[in-house]
Protein backbone atom coordinates (compact mmCIF):
# COMPACT_ATOMS: atom_id res chain seq x y z
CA UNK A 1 -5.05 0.59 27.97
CA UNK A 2 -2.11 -1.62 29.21
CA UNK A 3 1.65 -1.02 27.83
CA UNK A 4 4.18 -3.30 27.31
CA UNK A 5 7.75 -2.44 27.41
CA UNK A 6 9.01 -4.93 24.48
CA UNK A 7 12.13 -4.89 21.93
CA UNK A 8 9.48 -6.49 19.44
CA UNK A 9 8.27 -3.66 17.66
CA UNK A 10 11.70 -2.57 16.86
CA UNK A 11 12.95 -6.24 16.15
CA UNK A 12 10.20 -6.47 13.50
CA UNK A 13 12.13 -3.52 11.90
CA UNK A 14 15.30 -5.19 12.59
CA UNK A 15 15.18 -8.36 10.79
CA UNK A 16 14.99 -7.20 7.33
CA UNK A 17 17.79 -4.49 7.70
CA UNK A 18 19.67 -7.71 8.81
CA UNK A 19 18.30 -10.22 5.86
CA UNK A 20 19.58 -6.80 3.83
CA UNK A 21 23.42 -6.94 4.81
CA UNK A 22 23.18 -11.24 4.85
CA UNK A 23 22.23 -10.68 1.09
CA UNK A 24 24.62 -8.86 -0.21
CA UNK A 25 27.64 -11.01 1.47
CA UNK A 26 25.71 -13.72 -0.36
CA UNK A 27 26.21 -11.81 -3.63
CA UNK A 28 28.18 -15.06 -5.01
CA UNK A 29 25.54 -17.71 -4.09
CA UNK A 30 22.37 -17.45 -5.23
CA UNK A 31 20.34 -19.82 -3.19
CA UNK A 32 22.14 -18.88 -0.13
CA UNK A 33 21.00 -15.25 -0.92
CA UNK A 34 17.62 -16.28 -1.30
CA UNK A 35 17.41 -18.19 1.69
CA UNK A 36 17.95 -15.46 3.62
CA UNK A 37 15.26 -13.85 1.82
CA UNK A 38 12.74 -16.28 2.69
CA UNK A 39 14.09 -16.29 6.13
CA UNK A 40 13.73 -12.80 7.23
CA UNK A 41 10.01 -12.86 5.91
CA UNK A 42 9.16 -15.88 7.69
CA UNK A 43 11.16 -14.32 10.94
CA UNK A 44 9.12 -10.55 10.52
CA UNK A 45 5.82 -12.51 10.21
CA UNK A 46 6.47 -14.34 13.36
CA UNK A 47 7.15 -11.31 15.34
CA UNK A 48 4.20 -9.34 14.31
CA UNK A 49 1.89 -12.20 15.02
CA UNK A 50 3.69 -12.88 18.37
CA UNK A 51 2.45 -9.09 19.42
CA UNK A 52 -1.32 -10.00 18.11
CA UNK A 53 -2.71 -11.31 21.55
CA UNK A 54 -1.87 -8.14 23.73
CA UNK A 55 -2.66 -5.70 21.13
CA UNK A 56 -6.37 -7.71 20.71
CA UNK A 57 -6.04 -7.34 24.30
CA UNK A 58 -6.10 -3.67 24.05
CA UNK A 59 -2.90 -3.15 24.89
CA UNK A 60 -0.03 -1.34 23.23
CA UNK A 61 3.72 -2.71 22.92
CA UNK A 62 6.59 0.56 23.40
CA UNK A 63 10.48 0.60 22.46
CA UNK A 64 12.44 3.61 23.04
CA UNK A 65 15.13 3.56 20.88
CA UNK A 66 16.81 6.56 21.16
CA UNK A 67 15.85 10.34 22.52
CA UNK A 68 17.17 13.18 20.47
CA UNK A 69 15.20 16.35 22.21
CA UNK A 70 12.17 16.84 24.71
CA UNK A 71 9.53 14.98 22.43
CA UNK A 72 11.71 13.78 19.72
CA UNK A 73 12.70 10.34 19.59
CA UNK A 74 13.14 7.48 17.37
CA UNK A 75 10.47 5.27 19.37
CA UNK A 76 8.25 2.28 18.28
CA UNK A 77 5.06 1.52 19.56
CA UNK A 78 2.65 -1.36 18.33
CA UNK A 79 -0.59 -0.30 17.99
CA UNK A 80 -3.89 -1.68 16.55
CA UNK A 81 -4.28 0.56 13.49
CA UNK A 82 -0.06 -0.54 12.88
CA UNK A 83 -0.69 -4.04 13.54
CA UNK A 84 -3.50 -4.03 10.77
CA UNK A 85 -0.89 -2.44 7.79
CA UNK A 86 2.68 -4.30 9.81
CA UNK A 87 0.39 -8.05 9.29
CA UNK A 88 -0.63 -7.13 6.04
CA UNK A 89 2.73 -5.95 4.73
CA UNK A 90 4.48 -8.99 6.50
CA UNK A 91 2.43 -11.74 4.88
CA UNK A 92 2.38 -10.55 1.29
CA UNK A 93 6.62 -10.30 1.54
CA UNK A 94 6.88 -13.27 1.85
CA UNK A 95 4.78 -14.31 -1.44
CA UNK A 96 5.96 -11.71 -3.34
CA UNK A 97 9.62 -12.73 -2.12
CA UNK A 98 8.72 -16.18 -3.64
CA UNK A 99 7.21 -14.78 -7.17
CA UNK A 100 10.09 -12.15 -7.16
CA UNK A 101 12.65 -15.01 -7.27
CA UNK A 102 10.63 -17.15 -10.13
CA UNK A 103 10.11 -13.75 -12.09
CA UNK A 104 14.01 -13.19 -12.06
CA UNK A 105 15.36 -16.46 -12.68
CA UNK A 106 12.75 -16.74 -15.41
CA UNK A 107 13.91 -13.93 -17.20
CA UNK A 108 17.54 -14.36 -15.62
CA UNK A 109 17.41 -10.67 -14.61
CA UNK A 110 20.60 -8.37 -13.86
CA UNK A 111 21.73 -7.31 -10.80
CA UNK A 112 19.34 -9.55 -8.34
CA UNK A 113 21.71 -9.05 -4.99
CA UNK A 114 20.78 -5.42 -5.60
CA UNK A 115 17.09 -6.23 -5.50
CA UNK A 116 16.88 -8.35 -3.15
CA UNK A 117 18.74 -5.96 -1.18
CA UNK A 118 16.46 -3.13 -1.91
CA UNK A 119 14.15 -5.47 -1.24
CA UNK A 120 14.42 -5.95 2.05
CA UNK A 121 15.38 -1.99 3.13
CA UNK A 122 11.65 -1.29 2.06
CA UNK A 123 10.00 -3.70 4.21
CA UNK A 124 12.13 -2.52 6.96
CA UNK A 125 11.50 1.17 6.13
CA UNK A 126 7.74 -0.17 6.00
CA UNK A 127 7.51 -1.67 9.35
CA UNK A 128 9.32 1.74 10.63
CA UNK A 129 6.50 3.45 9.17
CA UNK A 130 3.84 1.17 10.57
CA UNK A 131 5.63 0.83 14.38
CA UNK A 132 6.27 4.64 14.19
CA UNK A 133 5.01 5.96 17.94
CA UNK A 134 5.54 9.36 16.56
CA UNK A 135 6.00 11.83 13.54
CA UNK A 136 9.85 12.32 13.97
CA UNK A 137 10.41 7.95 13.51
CA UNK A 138 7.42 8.45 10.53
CA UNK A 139 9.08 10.34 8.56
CA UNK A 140 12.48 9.24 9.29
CA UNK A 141 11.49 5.72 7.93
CA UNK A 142 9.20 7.92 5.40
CA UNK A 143 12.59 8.46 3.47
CA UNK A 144 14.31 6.00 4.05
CA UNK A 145 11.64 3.75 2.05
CA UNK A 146 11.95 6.57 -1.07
CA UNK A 147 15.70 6.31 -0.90
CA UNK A 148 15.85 2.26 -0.52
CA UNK A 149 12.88 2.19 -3.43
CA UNK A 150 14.77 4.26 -5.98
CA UNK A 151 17.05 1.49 -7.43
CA UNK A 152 14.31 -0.74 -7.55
CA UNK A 153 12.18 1.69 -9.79
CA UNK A 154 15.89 2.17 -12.07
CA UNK A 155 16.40 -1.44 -12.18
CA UNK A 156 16.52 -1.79 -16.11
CA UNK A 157 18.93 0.82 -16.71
CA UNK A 158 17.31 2.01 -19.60
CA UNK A 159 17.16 5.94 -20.56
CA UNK A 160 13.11 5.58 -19.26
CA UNK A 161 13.97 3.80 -16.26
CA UNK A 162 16.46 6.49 -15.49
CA UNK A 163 13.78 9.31 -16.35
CA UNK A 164 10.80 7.17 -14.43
CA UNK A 165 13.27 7.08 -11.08
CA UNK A 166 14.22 10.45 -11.51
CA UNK A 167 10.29 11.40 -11.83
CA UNK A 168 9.79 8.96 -8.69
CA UNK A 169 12.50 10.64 -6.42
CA UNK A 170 11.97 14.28 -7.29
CA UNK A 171 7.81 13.70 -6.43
CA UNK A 172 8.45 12.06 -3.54
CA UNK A 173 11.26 13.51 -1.65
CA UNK A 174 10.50 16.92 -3.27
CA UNK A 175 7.13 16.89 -1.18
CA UNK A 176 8.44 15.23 2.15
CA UNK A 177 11.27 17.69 2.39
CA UNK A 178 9.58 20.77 1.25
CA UNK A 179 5.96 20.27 3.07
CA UNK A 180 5.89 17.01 5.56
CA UNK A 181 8.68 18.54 7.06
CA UNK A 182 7.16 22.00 7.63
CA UNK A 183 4.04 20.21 8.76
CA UNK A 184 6.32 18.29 11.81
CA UNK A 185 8.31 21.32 12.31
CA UNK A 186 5.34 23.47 12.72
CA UNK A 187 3.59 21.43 14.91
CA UNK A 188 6.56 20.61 17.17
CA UNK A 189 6.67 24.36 17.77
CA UNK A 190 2.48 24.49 18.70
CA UNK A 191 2.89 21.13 20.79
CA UNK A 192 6.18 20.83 22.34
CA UNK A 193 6.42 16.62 21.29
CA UNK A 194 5.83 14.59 17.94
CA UNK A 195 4.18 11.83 19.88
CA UNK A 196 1.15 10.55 18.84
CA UNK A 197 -1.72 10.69 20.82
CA UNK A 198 -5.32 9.42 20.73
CA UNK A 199 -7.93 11.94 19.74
CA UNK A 200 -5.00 14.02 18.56
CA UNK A 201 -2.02 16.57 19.06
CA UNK A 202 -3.55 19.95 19.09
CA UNK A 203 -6.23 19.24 22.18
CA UNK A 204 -5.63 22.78 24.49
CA UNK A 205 -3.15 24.04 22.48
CA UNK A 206 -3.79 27.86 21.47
CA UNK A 207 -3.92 28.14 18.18
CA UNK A 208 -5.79 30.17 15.49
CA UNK A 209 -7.87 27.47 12.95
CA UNK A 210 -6.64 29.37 9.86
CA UNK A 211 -2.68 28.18 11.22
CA UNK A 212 -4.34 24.35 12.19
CA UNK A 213 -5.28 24.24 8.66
CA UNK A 214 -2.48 25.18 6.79
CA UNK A 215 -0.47 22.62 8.63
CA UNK A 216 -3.26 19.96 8.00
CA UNK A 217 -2.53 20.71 4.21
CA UNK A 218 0.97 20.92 4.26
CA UNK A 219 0.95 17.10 5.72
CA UNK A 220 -1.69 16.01 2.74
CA UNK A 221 0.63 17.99 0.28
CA UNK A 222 4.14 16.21 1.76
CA UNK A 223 2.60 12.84 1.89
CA UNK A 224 3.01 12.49 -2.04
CA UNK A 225 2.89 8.43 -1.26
CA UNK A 226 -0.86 8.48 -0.83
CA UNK A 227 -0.97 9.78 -4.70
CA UNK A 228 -4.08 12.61 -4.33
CA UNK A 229 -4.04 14.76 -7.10
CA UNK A 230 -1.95 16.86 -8.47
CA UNK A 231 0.71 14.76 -6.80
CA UNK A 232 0.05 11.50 -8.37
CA UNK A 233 2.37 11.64 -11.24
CA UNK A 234 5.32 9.38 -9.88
CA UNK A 235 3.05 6.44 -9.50
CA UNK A 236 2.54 5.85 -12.97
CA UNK A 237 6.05 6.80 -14.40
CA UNK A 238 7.05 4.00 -11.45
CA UNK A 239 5.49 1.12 -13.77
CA UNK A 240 9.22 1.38 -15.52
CA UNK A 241 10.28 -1.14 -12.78
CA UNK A 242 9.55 -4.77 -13.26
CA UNK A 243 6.40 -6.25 -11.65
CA UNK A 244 7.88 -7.87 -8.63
CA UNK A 245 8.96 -3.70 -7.74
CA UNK A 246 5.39 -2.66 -9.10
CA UNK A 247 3.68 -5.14 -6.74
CA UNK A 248 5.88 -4.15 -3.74
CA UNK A 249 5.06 -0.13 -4.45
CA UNK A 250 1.17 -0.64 -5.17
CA UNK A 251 -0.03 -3.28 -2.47
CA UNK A 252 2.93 -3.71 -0.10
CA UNK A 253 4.88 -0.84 0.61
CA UNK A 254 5.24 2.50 -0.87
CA UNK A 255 1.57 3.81 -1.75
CA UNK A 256 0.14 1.73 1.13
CA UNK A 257 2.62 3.75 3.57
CA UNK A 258 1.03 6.71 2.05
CA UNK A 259 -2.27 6.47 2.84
CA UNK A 260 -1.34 4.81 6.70
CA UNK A 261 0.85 8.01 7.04
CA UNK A 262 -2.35 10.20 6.58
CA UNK A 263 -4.64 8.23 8.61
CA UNK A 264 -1.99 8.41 11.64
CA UNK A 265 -1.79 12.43 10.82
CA UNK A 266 -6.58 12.37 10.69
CA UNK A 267 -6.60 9.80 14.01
CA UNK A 268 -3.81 10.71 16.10
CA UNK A 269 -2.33 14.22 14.81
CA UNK A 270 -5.49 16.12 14.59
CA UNK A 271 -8.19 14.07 15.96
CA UNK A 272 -11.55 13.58 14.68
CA UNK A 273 -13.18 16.21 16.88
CA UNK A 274 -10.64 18.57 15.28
CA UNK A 275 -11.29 17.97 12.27
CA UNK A 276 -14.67 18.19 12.47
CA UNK A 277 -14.47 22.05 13.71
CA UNK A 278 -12.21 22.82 11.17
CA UNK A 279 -14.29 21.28 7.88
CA UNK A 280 -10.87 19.58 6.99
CA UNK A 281 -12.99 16.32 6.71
CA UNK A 282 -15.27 17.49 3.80
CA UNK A 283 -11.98 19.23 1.95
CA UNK A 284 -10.13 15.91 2.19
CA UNK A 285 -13.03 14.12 0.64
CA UNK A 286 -14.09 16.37 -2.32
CA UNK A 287 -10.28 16.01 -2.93
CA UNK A 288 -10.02 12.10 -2.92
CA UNK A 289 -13.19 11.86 -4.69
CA UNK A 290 -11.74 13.59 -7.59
CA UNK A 291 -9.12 11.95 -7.35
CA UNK A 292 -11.38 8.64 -7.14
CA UNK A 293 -13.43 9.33 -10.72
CA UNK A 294 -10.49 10.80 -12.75
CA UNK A 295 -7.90 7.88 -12.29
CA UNK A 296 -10.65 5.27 -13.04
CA UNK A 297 -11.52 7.42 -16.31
CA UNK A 298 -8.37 7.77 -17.21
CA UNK A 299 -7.42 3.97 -16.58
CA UNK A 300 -10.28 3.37 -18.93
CA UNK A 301 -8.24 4.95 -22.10
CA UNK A 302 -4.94 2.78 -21.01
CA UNK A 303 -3.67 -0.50 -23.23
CA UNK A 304 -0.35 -1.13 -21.47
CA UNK A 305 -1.75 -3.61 -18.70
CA UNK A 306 0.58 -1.82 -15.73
CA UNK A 307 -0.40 1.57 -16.52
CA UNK A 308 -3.99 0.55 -16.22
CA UNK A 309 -3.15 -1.07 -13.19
CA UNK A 310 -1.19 1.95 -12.13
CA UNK A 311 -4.16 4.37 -12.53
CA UNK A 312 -6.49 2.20 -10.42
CA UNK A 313 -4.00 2.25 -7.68
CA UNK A 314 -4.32 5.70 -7.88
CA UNK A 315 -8.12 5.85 -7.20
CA UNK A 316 -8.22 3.11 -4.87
CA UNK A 317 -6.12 4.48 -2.66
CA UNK A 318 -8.59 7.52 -2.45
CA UNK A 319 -11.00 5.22 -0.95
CA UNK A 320 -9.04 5.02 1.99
CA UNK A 321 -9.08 8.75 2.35
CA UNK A 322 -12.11 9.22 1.70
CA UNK A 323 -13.83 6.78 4.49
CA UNK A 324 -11.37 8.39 7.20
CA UNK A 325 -12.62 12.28 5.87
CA UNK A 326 -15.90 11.03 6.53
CA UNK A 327 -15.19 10.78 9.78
CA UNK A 328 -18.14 8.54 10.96
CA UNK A 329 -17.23 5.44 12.59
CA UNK A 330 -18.48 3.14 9.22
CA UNK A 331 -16.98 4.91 6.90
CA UNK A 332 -13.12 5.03 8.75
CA UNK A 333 -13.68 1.74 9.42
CA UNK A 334 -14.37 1.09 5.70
CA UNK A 335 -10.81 3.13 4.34
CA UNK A 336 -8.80 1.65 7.06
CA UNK A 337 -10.02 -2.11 5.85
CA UNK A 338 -9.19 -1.39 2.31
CA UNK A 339 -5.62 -0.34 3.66
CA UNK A 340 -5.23 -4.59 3.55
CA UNK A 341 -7.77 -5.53 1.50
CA UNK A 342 -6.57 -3.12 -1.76
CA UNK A 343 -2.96 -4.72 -0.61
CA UNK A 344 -4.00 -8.36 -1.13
CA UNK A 345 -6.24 -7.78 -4.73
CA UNK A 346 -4.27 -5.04 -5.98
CA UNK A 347 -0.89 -7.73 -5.41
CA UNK A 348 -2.68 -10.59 -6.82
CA UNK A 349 -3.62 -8.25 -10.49
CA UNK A 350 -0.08 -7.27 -10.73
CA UNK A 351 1.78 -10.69 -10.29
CA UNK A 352 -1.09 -12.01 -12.73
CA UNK A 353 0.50 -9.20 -15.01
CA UNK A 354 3.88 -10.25 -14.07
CA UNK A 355 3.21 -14.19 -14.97
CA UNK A 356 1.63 -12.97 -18.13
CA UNK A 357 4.90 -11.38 -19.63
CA UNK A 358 7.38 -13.66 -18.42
CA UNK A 359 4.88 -16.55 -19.89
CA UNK A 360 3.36 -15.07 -22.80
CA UNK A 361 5.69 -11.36 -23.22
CA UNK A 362 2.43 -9.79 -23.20
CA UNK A 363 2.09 -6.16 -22.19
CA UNK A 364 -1.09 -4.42 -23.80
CA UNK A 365 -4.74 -5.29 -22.84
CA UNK A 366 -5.55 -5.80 -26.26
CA UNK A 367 -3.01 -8.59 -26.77
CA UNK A 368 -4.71 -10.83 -24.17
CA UNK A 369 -7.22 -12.17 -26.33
CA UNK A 370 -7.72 -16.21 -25.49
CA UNK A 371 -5.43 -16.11 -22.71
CA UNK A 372 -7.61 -17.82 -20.20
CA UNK A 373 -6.86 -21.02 -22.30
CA UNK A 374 -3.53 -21.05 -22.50
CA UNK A 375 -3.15 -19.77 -18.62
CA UNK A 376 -6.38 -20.61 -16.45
CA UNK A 377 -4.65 -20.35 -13.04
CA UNK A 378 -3.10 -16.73 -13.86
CA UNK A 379 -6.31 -15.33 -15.49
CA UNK A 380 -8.99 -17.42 -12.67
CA UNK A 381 -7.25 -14.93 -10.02
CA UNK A 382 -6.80 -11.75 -12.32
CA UNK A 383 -10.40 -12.11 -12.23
CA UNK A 384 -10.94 -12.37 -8.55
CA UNK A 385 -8.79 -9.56 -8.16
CA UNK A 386 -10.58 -7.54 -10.49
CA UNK A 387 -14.20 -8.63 -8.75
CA UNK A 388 -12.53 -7.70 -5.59
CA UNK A 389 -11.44 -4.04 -6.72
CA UNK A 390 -14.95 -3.88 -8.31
CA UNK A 391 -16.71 -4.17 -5.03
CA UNK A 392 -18.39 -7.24 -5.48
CA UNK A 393 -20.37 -9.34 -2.53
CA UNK A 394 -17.84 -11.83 -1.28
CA UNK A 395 -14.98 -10.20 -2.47
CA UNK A 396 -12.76 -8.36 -0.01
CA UNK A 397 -13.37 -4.63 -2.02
CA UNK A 398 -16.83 -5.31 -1.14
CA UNK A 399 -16.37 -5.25 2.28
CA UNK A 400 -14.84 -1.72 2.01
CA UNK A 401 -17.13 0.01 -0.45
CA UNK A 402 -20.28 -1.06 2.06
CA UNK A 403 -18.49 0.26 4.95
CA UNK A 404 -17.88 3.82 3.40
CA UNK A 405 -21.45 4.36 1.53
CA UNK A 406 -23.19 2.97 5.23
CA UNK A 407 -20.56 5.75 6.57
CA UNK A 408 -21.28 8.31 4.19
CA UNK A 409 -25.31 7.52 4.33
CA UNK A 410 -24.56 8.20 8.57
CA UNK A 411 -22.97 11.34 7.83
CA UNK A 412 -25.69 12.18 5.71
CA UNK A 413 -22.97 12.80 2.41
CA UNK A 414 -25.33 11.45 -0.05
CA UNK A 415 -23.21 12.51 -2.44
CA UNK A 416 -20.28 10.36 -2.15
CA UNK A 417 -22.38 7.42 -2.37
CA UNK A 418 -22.64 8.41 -5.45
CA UNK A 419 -19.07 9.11 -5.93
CA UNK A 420 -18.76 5.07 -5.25
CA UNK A 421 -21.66 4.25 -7.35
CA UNK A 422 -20.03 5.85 -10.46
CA UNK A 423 -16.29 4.56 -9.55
CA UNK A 424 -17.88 1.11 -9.10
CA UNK A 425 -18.87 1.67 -12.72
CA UNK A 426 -15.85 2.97 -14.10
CA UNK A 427 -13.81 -0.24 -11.94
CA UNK A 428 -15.83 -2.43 -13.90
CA UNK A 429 -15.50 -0.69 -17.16
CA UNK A 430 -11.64 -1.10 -17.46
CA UNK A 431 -11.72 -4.40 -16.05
CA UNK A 432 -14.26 -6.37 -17.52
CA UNK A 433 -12.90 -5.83 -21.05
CA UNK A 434 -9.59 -7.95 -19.46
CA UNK A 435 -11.52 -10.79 -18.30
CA UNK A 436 -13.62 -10.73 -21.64
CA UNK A 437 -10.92 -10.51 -23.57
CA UNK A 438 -9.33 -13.40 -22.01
CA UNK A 439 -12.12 -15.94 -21.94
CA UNK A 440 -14.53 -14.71 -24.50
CA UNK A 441 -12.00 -13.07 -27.95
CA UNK A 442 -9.96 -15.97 -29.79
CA UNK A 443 -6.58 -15.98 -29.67
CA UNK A 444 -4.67 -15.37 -33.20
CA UNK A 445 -3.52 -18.43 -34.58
CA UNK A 446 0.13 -18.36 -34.62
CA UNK A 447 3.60 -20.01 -33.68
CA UNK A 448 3.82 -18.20 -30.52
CA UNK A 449 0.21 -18.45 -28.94
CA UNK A 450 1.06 -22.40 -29.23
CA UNK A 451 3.62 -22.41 -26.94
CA UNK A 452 2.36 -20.06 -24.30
CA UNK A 453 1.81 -21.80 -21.01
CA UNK A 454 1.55 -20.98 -17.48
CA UNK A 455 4.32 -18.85 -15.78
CA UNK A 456 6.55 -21.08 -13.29
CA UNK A 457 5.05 -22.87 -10.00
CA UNK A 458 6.84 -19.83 -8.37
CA UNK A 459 4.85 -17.00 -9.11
CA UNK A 460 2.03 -18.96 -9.81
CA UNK A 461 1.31 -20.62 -6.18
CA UNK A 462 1.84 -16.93 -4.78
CA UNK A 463 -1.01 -15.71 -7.36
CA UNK A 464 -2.94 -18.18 -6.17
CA UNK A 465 -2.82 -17.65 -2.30
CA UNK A 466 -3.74 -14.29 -2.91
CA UNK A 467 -6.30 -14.66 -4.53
CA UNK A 468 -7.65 -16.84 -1.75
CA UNK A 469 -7.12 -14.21 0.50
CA UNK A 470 -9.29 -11.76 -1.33
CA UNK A 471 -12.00 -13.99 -1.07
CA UNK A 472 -10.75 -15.26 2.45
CA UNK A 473 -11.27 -11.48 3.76
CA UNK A 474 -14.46 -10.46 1.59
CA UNK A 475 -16.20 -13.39 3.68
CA UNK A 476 -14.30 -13.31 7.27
CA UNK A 477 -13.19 -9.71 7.36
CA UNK A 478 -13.29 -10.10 11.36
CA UNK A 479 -9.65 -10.10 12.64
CA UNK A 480 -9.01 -7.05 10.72
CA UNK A 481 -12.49 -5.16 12.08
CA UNK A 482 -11.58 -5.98 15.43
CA UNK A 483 -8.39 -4.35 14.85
CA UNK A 484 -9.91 -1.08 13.46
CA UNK A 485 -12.38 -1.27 16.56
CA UNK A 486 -9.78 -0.87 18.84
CA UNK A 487 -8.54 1.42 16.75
CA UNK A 488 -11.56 3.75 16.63
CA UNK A 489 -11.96 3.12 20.63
């Protein structure tokens, strides 16, 4: 494997912390502050793809930033598995950079320098997360997304904002600082470095399995992000914030850094071989699978359109967990894919929910009657979304699901194909009712319904280029397999 020395990695951090501080001394000028909104995206996608060829190559690209200790540094290192989440995470900023600024001007939100602001210290935090070479640069960008987050989940200012942020910061940070941290500090003190290495950490190093696996849990237990139960409360009390910050946290950035976090701690902390001795694999995936079938039932029973939303977030995301505890090459390859392919369906269902109340001031599932009518665009690409998180041929869920059943079947799990078989019911059970609702239920005849039309070209044109994607990616999934090959080695 060939290494390239390169500022890149770090630059791709960079940019956004810059666009951050060029935003706020824009505070007076609006389109000067969104320019440089627009700008930083466009500049962060440009620098991930510019590090594509090597790492298709096979290479890796390295930047030492700074050395604190023997094996603790803040050091970046581009990667295949980091190039899959940095690429997806670049592209959809920029779209939801362009929706976020029709959804505010629409509803000529407050405070907008602080957003955009807040804005752009999350991707940054995200690429930190996704560039991380090692656990000490994780987890320092870990927090710094939680912290840079927070205002965006308070941004109303109402007393359930307030309670929502509160509920956000005390899961997440609670979690990180009481058992992540243990979890780095514990295996510092087995291995001597935080770097990460392929086939994982703990190769030759004398330790006794009941110690391996209490630090395995104590990551799982700190990485609240990923939302496995019992630590998946913050997610939905998040859905306080308005859809442009509900987007970011379910596709983009915070939950999607979750789930990366713990496939960096199953590939390159521990080490498949590891955890195969250990039976941390089947633990992980009993876990995620309940996880899996009680957020879809429970989504079933919600009205309010985001907290359905929210709840399917929360099972999705087990399906990236549960392919990598598989541990058979199929089935990681299927929970890494979703990583991206969750991101671009799960973005597309909330800006559709986003264009629905700043066009219509719709919240609850069963207001939606008719809708299709009134907005075709918005509700055409709800429902790819919704095919796509269903797991149907041609859609980019699809492409997931079929990975992790062929990967269960190979690891002879029968079981959680089942698990899939009855979440692919329970998807389509809470969200077949919204596309129903929408095309087939008449809307009630009044002043209102009249003058509903579709939300501005500006979060419109986003909704509809992800919804592309989803089909884009259930059909050509190949540049993202071929990352998750080199990944797997």
């Amino acid at each position: 494997m060939d290494t390239f020395l390169s500022l890149r990695p770090f630059l791709a951090v960079l940019v956004s912390a810059i666009g951050a501080v060029l935003i706020i001394a824009s505070y007076k000028s609006p389109n000067l502050r969104e320019v440089w909104s627009l700008s930083a995206g466009a500049l962060k996608l440009l620098i991930v793809a510019s590090m594509a060829p090597a790492i298709l190559a096979g290479g890796v690209i390295e930047f030492t930033l700074v050395t604190l200790l023997p094996g603790v540094s803040v050091r970046f290192r581009a990667d295949a598995l980091g190039l899959l989440f940095a690429t997806t995470a670049s592209c959809l900023w920029i779209l939801a950079t362009i929706y976020s600024i029709g959804y505010m001007r629409s509803l000529n939100e407050h405070a907008q320098t602080r957003f955009f602001t807040c804005f752009a210290l999350a991707l940054s935090s995200t690429m930190g997360v996704a560039f991380s070479a090692n656990l000490f640069t994780l987890f320092l960008f870990y927090e710094i997304l939680s912290l840079s987050t927070y205002p965006l989940v308070m941004h109303k200012q109402t007393t359930e904002a307030w309670e929502g942020a509160k509920k956000y910061l005390i899961y997440l940070v609670g979690t990180s600082k009481t058992f992540f941290l243990a979890a780095i500090v514990l295996t510092y003190t087995l291995t001597g470095t935080l770097e990460f290495q392929r086939g994982g950490m703990f190769t030759g190093v004398d330790a006794s399995p009941m110690l391996l696996t209490i630090i395995y849990i104590l990551f799982i237990a700190g990485i609240a992000k990923a939302a496995l139960m019992p630590f998946h409360g913050w997610l939905p009390a998040a859905m306080v914030a308005p859809t442009p910050v509900s987007a970011l946290l379910h596709a983009v950035a915070v939950v999607k850094v979750g789930v990366f976090s713990i496939l960096r701690v199953i590939v390159d902390v521990f080490g498949v071989e590891l955890m195969q001795q250990l039976y941390l694999g089947i633990g992980t995936a009993i876990v995620s699978s309940i996880t899996l079938l009680w957020a879809s039932t429970y989504a079933l029973a919600q009205d309010n359109l985001k907290i359905r939303l929210a709840y399917s977030t929360v099972s999705q995301l087990s399906y990236v967990i549960l392919g990598a505890a598989l541990l058979t090459p199929a089935a990681m390859a299927g929970g890494m894919i979703h990583v991206a392919n969750h991101a671009f369906s799960k973005i597309t269902l909330f800006f559709c929910a986003g264009a629905i109340y700043v066009a219509a001031h719709k919240t609850l599932v069963s207001e939606l009657s008719g809708l299709a009518k009134k907005m075709p665009y918005t509700m055409a690409a709800f429902t790819i979304g919704s095919l796509s998180m269903i797991g149907v041929p041609l859609f980019a869920g699809f492409v997931s699901k079929w990975n992790i059943a062929l990967g269960a079947i190979e690891a002879q799990q029968l079981i959680f194909v089942g698990v899939l078989l009855i979440s692919t019911v329970l998807n389509a059970s809470y969200f077949f009712p919204i596309v129903y609702k929408a095309y087939f239920e008449t809307a009630p005849a009044t002043h209102e319904e009249e003058h509903i039309k579709e939300a501005p070209r500006a979060m419109v044109i986003p909704i509809m280029i992800t919804a592309a994607a989803t089909i884009v990616f259930g059909i050509y999934p190949d540049y993202f397999m071929k990352l998750i090959t080199l990944t797997l080695g």
